[in-house]
C-alpha atoms as a PDB file:
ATOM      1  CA  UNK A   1     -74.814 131.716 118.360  1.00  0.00           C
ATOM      2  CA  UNK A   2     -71.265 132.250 119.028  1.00  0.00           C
ATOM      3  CA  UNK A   3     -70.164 131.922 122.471  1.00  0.00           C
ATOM      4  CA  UNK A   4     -67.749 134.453 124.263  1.00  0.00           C
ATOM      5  CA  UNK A   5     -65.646 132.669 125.982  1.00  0.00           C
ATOM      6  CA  UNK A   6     -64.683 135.104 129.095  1.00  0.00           C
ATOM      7  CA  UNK A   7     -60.933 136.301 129.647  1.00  0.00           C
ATOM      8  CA  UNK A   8     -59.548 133.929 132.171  1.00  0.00           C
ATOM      9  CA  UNK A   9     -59.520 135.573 135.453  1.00  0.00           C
ATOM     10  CA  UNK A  10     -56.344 138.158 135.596  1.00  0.00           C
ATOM     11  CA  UNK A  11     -56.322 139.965 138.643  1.00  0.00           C
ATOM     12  CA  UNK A  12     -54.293 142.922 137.961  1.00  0.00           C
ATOM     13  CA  UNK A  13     -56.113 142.843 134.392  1.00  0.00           C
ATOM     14  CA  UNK A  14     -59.172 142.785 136.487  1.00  0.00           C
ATOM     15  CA  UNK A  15     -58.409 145.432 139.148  1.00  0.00           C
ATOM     16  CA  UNK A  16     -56.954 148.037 135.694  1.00  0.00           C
ATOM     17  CA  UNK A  17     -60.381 147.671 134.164  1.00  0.00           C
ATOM     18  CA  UNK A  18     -62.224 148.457 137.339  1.00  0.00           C
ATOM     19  CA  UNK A  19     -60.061 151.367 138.698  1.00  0.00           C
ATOM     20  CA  UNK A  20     -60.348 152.749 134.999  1.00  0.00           C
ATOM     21  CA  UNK A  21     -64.016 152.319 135.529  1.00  0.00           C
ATOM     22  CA  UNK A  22     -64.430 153.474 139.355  1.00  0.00           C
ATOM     23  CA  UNK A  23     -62.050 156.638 137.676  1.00  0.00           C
ATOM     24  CA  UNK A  24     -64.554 157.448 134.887  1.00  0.00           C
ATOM     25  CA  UNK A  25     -67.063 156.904 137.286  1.00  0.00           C
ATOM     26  CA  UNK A  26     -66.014 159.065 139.829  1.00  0.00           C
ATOM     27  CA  UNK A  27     -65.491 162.070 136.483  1.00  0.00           C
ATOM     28  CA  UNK A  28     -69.289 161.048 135.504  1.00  0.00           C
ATOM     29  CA  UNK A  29     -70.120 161.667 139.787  1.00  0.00           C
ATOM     30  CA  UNK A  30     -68.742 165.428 139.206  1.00  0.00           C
ATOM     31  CA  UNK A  31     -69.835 166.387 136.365  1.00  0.00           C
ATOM     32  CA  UNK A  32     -73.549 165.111 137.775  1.00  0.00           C
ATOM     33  CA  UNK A  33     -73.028 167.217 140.388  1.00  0.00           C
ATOM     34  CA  UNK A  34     -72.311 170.349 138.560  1.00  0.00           C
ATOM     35  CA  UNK A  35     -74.663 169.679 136.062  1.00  0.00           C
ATOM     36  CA  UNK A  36     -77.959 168.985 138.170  1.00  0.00           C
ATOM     37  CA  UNK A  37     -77.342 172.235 140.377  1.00  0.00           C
ATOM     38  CA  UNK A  38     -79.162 174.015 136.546  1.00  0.00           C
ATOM     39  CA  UNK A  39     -80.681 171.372 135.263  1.00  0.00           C
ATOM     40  CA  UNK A  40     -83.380 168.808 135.368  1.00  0.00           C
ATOM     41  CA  UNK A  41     -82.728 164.734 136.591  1.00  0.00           C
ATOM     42  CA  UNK A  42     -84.311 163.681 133.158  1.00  0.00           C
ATOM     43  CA  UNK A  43     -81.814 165.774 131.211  1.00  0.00           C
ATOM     44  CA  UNK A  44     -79.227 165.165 133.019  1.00  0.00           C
ATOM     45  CA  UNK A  45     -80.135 161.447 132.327  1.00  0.00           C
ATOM     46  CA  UNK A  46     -81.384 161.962 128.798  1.00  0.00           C
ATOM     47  CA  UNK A  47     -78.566 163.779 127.269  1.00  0.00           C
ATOM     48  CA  UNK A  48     -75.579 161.576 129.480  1.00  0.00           C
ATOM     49  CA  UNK A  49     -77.307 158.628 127.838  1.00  0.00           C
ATOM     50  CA  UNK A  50     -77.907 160.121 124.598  1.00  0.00           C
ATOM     51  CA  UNK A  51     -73.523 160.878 124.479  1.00  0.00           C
ATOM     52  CA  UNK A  52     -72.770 157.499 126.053  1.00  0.00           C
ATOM     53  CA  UNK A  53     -74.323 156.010 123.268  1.00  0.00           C
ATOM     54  CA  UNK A  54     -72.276 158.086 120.846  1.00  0.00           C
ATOM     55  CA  UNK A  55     -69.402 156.723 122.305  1.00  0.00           C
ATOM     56  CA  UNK A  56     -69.948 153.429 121.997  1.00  0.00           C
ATOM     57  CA  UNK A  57     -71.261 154.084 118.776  1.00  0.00           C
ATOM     58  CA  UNK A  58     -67.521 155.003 118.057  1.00  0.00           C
ATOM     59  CA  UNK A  59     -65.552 152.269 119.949  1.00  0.00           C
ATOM     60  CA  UNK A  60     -68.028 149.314 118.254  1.00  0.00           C
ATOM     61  CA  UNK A  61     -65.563 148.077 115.958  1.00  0.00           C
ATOM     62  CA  UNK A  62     -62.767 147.952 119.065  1.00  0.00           C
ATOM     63  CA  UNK A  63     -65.171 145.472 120.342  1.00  0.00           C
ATOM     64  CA  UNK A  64     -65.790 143.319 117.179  1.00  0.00           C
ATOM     65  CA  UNK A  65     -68.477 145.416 115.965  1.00  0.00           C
ATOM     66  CA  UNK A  66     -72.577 145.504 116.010  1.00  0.00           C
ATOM     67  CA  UNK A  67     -72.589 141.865 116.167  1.00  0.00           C
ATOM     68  CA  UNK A  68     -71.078 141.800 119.334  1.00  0.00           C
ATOM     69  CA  UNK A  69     -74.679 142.931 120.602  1.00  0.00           C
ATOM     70  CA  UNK A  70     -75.962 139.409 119.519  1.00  0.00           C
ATOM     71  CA  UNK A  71     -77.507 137.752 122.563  1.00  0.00           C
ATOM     72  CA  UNK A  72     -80.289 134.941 123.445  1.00  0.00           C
ATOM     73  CA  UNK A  73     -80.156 135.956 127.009  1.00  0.00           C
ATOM     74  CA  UNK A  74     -82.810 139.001 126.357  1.00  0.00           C
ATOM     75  CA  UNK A  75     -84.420 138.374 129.905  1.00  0.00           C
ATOM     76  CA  UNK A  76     -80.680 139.116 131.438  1.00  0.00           C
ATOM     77  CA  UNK A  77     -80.455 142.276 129.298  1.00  0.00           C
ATOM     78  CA  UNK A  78     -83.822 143.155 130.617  1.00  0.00           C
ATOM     79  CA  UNK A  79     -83.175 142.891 134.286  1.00  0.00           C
ATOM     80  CA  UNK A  80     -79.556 144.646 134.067  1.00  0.00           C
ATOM     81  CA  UNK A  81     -81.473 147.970 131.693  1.00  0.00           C
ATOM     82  CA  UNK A  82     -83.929 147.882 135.163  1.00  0.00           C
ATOM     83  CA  UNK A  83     -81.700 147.754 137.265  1.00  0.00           C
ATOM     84  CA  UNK A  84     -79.455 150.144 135.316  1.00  0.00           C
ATOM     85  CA  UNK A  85     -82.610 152.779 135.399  1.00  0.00           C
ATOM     86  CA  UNK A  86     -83.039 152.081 139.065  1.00  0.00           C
ATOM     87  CA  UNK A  87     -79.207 152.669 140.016  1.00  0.00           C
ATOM     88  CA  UNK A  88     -79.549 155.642 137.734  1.00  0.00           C
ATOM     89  CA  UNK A  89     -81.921 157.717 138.863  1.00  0.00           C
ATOM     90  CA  UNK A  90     -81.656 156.632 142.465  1.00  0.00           C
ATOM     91  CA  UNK A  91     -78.289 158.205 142.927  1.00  0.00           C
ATOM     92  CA  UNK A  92     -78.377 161.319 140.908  1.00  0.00           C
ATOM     93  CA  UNK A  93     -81.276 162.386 142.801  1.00  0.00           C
ATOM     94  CA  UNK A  94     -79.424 161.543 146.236  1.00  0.00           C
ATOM     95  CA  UNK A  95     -76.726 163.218 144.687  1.00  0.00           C
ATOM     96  CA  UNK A  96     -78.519 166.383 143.640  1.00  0.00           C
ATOM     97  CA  UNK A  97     -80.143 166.561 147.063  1.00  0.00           C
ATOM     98  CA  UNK A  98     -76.605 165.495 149.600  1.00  0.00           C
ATOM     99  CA  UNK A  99     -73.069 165.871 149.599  1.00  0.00           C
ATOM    100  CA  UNK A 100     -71.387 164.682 146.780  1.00  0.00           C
ATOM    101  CA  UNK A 101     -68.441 161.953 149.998  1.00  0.00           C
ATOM    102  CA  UNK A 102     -72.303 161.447 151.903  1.00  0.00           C
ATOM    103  CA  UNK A 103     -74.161 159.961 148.626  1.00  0.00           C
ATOM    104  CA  UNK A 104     -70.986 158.117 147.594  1.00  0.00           C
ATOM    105  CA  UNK A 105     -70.349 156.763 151.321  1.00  0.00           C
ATOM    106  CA  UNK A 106     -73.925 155.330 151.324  1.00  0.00           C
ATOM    107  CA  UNK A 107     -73.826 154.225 147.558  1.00  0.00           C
ATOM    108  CA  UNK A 108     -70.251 152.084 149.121  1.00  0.00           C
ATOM    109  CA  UNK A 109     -72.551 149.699 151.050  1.00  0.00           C
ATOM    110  CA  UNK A 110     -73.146 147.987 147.127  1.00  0.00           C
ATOM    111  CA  UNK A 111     -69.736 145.570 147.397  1.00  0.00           C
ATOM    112  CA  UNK A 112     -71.746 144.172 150.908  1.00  0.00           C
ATOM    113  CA  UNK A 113     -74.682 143.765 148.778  1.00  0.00           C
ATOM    114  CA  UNK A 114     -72.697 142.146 146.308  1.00  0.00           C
ATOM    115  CA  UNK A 115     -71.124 140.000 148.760  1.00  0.00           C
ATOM    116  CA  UNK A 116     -74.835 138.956 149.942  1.00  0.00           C
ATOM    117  CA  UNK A 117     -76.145 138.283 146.329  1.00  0.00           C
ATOM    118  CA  UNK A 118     -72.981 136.409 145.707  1.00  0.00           C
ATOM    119  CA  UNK A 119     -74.911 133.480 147.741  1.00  0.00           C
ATOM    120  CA  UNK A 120     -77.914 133.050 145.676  1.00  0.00           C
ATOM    121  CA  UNK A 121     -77.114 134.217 142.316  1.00  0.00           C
ATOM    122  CA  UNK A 122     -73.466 132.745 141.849  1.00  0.00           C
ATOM    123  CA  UNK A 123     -73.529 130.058 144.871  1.00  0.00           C
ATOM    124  CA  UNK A 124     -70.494 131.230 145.877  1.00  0.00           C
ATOM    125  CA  UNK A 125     -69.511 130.564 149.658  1.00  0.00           C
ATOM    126  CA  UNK A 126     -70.180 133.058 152.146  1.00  0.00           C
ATOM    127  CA  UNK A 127     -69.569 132.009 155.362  1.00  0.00           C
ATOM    128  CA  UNK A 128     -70.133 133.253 159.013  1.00  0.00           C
ATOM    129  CA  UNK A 129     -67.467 135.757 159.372  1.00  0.00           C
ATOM    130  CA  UNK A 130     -68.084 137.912 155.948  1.00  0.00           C
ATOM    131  CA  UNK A 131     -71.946 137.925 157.390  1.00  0.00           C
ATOM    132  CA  UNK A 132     -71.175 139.568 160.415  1.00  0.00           C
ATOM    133  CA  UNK A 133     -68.992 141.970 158.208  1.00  0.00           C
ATOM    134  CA  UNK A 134     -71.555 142.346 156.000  1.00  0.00           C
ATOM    135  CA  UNK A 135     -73.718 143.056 158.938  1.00  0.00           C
ATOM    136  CA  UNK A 136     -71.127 145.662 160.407  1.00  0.00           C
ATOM    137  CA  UNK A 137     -71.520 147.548 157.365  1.00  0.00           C
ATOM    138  CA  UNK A 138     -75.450 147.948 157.340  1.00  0.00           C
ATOM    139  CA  UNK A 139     -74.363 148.919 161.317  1.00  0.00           C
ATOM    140  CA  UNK A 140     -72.383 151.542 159.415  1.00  0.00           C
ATOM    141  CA  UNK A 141     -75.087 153.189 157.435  1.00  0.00           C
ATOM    142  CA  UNK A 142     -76.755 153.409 160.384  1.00  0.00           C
ATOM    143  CA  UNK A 143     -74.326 155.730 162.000  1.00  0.00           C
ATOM    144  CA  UNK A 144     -74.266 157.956 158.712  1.00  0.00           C
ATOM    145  CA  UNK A 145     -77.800 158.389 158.523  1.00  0.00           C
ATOM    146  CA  UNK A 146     -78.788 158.269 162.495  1.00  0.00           C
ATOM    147  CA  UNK A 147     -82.389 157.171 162.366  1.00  0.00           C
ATOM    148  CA  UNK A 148     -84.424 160.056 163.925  1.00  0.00           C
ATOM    149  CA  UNK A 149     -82.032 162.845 163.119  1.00  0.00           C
ATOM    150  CA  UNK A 150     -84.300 163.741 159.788  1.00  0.00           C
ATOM    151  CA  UNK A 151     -81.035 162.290 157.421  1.00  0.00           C
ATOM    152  CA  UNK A 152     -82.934 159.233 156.725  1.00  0.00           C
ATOM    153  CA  UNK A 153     -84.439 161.301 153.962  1.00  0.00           C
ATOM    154  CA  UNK A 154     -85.923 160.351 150.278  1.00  0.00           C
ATOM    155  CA  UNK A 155     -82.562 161.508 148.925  1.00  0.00           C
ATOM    156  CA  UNK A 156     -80.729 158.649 151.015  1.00  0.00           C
ATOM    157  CA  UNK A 157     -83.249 156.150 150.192  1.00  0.00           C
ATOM    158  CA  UNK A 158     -82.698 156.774 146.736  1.00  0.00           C
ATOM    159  CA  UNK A 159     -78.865 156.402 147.300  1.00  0.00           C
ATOM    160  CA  UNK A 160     -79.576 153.095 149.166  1.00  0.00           C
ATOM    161  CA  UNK A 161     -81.731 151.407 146.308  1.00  0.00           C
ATOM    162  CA  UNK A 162     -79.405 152.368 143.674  1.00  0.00           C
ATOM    163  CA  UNK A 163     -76.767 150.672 145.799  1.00  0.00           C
ATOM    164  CA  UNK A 164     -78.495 147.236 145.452  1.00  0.00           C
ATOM    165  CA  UNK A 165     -79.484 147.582 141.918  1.00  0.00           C
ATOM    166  CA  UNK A 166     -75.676 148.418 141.294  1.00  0.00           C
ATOM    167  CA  UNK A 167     -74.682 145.454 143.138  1.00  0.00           C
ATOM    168  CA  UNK A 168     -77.149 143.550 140.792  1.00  0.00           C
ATOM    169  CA  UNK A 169     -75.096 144.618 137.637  1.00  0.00           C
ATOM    170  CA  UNK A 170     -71.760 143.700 139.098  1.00  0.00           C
ATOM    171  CA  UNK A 171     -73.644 140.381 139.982  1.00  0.00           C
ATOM    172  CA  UNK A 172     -74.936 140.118 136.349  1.00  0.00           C
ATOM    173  CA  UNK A 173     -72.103 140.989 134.780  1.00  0.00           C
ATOM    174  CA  UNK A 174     -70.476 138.144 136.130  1.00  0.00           C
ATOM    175  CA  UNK A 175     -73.127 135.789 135.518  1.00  0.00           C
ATOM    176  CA  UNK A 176     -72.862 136.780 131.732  1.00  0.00           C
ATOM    177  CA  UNK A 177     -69.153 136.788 130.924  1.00  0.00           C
ATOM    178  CA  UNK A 178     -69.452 133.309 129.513  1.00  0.00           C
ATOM    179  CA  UNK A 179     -72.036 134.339 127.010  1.00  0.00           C
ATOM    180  CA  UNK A 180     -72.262 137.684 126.167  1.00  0.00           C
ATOM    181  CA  UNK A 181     -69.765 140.489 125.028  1.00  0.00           C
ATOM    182  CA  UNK A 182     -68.380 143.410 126.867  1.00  0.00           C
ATOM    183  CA  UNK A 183     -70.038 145.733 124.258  1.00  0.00           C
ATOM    184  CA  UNK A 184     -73.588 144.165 124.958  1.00  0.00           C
ATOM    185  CA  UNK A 185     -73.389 144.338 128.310  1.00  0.00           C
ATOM    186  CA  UNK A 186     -72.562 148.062 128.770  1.00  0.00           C
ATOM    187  CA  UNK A 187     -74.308 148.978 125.670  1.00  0.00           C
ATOM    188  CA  UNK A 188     -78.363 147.555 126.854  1.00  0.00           C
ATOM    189  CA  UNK A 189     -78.157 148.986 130.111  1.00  0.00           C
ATOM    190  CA  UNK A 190     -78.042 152.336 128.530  1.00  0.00           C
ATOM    191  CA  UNK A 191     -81.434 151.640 126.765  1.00  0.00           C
ATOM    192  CA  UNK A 192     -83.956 151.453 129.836  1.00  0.00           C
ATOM    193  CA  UNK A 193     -82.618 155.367 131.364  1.00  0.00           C
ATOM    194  CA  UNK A 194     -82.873 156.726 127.708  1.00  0.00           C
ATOM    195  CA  UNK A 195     -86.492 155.620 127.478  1.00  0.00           C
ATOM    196  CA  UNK A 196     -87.543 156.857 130.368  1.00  0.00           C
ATOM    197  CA  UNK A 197     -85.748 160.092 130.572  1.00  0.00           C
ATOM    198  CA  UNK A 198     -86.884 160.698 126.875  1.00  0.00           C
ATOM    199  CA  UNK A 199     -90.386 160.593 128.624  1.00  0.00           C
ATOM    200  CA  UNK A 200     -89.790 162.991 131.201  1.00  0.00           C
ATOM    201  CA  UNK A 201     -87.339 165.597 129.159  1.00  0.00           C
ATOM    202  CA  UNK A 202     -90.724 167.819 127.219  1.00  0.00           C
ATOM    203  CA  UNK A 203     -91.342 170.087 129.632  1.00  0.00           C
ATOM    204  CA  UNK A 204     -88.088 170.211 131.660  1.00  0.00           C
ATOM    205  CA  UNK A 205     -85.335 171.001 128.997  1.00  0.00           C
ATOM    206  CA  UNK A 206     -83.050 173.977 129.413  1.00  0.00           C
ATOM    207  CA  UNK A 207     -80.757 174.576 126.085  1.00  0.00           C
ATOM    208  CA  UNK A 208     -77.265 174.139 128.361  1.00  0.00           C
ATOM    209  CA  UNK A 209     -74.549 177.184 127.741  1.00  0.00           C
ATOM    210  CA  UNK A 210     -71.596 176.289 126.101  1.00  0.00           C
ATOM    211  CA  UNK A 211     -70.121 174.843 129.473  1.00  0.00           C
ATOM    212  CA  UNK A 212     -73.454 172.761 130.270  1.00  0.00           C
ATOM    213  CA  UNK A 213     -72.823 171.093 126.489  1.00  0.00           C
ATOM    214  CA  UNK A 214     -69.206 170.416 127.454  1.00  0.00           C
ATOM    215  CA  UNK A 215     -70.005 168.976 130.791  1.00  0.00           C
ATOM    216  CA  UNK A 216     -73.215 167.188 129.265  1.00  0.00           C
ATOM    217  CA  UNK A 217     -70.643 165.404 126.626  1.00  0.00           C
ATOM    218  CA  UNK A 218     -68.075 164.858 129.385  1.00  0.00           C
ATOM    219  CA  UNK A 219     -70.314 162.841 131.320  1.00  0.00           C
ATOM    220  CA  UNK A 220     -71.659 161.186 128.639  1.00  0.00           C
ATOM    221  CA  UNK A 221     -68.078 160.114 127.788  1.00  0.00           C
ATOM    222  CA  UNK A 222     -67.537 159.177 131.374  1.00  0.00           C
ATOM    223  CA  UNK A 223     -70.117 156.951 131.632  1.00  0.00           C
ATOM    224  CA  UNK A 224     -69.143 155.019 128.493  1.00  0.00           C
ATOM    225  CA  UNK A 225     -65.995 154.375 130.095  1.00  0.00           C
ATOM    226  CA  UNK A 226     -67.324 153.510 133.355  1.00  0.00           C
ATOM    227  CA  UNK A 227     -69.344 150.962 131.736  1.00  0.00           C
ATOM    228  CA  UNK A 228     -66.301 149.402 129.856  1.00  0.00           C
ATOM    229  CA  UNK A 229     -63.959 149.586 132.791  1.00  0.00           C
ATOM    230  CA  UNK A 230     -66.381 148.028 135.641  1.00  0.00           C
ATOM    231  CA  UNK A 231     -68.050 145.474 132.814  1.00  0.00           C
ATOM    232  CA  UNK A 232     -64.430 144.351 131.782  1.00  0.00           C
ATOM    233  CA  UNK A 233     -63.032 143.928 135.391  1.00  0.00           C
ATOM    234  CA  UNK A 234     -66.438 141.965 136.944  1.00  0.00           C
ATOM    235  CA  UNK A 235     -66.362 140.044 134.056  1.00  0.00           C
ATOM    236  CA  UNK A 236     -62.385 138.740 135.545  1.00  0.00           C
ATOM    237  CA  UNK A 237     -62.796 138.352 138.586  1.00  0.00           C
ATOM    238  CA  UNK A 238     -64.749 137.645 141.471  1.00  0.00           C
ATOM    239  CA  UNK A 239     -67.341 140.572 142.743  1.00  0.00           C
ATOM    240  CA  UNK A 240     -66.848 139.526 146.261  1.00  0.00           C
ATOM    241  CA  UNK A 241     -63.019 140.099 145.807  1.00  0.00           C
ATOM    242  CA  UNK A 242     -63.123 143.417 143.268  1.00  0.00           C
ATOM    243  CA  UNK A 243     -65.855 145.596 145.006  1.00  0.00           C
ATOM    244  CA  UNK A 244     -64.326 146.709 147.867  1.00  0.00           C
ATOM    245  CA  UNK A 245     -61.291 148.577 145.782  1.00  0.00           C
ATOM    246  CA  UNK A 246     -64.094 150.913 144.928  1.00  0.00           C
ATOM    247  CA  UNK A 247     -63.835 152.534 147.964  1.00  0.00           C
ATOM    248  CA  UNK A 248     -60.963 154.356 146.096  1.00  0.00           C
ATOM    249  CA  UNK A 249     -63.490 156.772 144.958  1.00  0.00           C
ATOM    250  CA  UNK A 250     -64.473 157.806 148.604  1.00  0.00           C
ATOM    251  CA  UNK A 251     -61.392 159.815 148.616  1.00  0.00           C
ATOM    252  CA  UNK A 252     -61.358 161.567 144.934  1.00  0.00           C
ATOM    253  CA  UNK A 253     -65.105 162.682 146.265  1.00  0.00           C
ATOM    254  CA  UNK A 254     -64.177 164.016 149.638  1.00  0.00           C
ATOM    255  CA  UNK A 255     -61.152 165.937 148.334  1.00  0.00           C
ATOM    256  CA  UNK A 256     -63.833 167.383 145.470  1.00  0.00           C
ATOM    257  CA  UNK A 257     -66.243 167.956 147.517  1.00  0.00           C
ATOM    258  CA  UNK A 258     -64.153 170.209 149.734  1.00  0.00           C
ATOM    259  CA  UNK A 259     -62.740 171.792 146.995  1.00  0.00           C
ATOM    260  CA  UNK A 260     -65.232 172.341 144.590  1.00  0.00           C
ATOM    261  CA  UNK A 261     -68.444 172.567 146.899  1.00  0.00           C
ATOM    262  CA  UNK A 262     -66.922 173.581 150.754  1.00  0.00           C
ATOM    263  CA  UNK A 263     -68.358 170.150 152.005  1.00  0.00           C
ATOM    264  CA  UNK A 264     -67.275 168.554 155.031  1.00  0.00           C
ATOM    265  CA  UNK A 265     -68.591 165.606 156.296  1.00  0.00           C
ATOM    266  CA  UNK A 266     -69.432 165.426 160.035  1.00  0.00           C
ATOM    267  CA  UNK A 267     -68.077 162.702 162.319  1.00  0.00           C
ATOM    268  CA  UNK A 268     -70.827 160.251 161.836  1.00  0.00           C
ATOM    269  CA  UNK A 269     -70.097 159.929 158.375  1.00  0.00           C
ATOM    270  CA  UNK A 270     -66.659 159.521 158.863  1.00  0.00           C
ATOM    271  CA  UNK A 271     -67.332 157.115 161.475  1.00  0.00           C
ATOM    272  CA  UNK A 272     -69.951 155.076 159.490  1.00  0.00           C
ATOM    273  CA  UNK A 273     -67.640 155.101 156.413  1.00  0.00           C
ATOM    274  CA  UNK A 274     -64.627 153.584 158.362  1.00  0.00           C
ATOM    275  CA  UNK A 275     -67.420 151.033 159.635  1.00  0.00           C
ATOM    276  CA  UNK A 276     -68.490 150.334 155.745  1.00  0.00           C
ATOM    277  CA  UNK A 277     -65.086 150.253 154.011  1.00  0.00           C
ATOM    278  CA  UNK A 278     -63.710 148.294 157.499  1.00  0.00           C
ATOM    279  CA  UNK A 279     -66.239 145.593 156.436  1.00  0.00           C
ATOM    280  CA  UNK A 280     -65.852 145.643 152.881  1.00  0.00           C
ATOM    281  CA  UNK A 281     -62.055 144.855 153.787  1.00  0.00           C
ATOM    282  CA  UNK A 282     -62.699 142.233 155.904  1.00  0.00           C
ATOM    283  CA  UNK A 283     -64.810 140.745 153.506  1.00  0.00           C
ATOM    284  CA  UNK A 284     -61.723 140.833 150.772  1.00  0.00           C
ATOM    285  CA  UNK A 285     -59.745 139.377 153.700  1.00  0.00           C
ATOM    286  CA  UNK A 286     -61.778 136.734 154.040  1.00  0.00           C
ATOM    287  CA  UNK A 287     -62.070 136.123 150.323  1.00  0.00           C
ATOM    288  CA  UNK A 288     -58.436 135.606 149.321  1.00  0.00           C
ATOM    289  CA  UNK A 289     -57.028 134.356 152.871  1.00  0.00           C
ATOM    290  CA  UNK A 290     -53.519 133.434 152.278  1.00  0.00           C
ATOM    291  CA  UNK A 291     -53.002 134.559 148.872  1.00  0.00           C
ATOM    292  CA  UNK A 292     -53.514 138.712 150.848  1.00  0.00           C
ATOM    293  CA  UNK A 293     -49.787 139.145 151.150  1.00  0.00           C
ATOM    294  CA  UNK A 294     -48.596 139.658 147.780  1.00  0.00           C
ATOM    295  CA  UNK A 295     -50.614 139.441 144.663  1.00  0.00           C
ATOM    296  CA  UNK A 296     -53.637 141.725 146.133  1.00  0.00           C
ATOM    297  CA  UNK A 297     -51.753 144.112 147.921  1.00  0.00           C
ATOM    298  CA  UNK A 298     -49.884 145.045 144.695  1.00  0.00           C
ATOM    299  CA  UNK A 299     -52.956 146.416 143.335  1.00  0.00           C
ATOM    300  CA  UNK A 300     -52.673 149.458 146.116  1.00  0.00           C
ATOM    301  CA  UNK A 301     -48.838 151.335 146.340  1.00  0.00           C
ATOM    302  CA  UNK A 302     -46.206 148.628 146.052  1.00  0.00           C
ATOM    303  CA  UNK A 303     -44.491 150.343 149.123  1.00  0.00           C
ATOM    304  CA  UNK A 304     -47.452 149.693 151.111  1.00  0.00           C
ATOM    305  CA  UNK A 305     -47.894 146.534 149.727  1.00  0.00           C
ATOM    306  CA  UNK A 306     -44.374 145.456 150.613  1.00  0.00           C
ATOM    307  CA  UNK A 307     -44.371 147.310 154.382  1.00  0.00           C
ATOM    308  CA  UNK A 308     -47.481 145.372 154.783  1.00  0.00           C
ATOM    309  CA  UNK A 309     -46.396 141.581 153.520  1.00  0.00           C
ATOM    310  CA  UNK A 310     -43.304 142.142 155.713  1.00  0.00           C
ATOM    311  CA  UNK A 311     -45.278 142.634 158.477  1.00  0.00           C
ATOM    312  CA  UNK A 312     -47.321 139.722 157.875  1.00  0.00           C
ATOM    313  CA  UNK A 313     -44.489 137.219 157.542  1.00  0.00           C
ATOM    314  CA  UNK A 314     -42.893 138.609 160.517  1.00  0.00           C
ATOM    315  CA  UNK A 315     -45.724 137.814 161.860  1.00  0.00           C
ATOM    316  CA  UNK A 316     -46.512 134.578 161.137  1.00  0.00           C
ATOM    317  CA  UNK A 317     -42.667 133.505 161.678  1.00  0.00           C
ATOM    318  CA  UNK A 318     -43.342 135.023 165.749  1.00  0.00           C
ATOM    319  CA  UNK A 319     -46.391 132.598 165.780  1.00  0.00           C
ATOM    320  CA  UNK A 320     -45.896 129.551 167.830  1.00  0.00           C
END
């Protein structure tokens, strides 16, 4: 079998795919939010699958064609279409039952997860400092969802164990890149939700208006994209080092959640989303040490960037 030989690691290349993805993502996140206020989960899920794998049916030949779906690795494939179900399902149900900034803020605790599975699954080096981080951030869902306050509810479980089956595909992805193509990894995962939501749809399909079909096809292209864009930056870079730029998305969700839906999240969120996306920082902090003051920064605004590395080397030239 051929191998594919992954990219070597680029980490602006890296950080374009992903914010492409987390982009698409966050359009897929919308339209799921519009779309599941008329109609059922396994629709939803049946017919955003059904358009995602039009797409790719489409872009194939971008991606050197069928053949690029070659792969020895079926037990892989297996566990990332499981996990792809469970990350699925999990969060459109949160995200059909809670605010669209509360199910993303508790979905964010996946790039801690990811910095946990890290250990085990890619031996990378975690040491005692990105723990306690790691352990901030659990500290953090906590606040959101205030045990005994009724918000630690079946929606926000959901949320929760779609965040660690996401954090297993950015894991996976990773752990494939030598061996397997872009197009096979984002193309499989797609197979486990159709199945399943194929199972469930007799019985709770709605024929959509015209603007359900356009959404419907929307997502379905969003999700393609979202594959593409997060396969294609995990597969370039470190997860412990990509996964906290996701946080990005917190802020496209709060502004269309206010927008589109009047939601405004109440202090504890806010508080235990500071608390998250403060650890998942840390954790990045941690990860590149030195190497923080220039080529990372650039992936945020370059004025930032550069007020920020000034400030650092001011810094370190006051230090005795």
């Amino acid at each position: 079998m051929t191998q594919h030989t992954p990219p070597q690691d680029s980490f602006g290349t890296a950080i374009g795919y992903l914010m492409f993805g987390i982009t698409a993502g966050l359009g897929l996140d919308l339209c799921a939010k519009w779309l599941l206020a008329d109609y059922s989960l396994a629709q939803f899920v049946f017919l955003r699958s059904t358009f995602g794998f039009l797409v790719f049916i489409l872009i194939a030949r971008w991606y050197g064609g069928w053949t690029g779906l070659k792969t020895r690795r079926w037990r892989w494939h297996l566990l990332r279409t499981a996990l792809a179900s469970i990350a699925m399902f999990g969060f459109f149900y949160g995200l059909s039952k809670m605010p669209l900034v509360n199910a993303l803020t508790l979905a964010f605790t996946a790039p801690l997860i990811v910095t946990a599975l890290s250990v085990p699954i890619l031996g990378e080096h975690v040491g005692w400092r990105r723990w306690v981080a790691v352990m901030f951030g659990f500290a953090g869902v906590l606040i959101i969802l205030r045990p005994g306050s009724g918000l630690l509810s079946p929606a926000a479980l959901a949320v929760l164990a779609a965040a660690v089956a996401y954090a297993g595909l950015a894991i996976t992805a990773r752990k494939l890149a030598a061996t397997e193509t872009t197009l096979s990894m984002s193309v499989y995962v797609i197979l486990g939700p159709f199945l399943i939501s194929a199972f469930f749809v007799p019985g709770n399909f709605v024929l959509p208006t015209a603007s359900g079909w356009f959404f419907f096809v929307l997502a379905g292209i969003c999700s393609a994209a979202a594959w593409v864009g997060i396969v294609g930056g995990y597969r370039r870079a470190s997860p412990a080092v990509l996964a906290p730029f996701e946080y990005s998305a917190l802020i496209g969700a709060a502004a269309a959640g206010y927008w589109i839906w009047d939601e405004v999240p109440d202090r504890w969120v806010i508080v235990g989303g500071l608390v998250i996306i403060g650890s998942g920082l840390f954790v990045v902090y941690r990860e590149v040490g030195a190497v923080l003051s220039s080529r990372y920064l650039r992936a945020f605004t370059a004025g930032g960037a550069a007020a920020i590395v000034r400030r650092l080397r001011r810094k370190a030239k006051e230090s005795p």
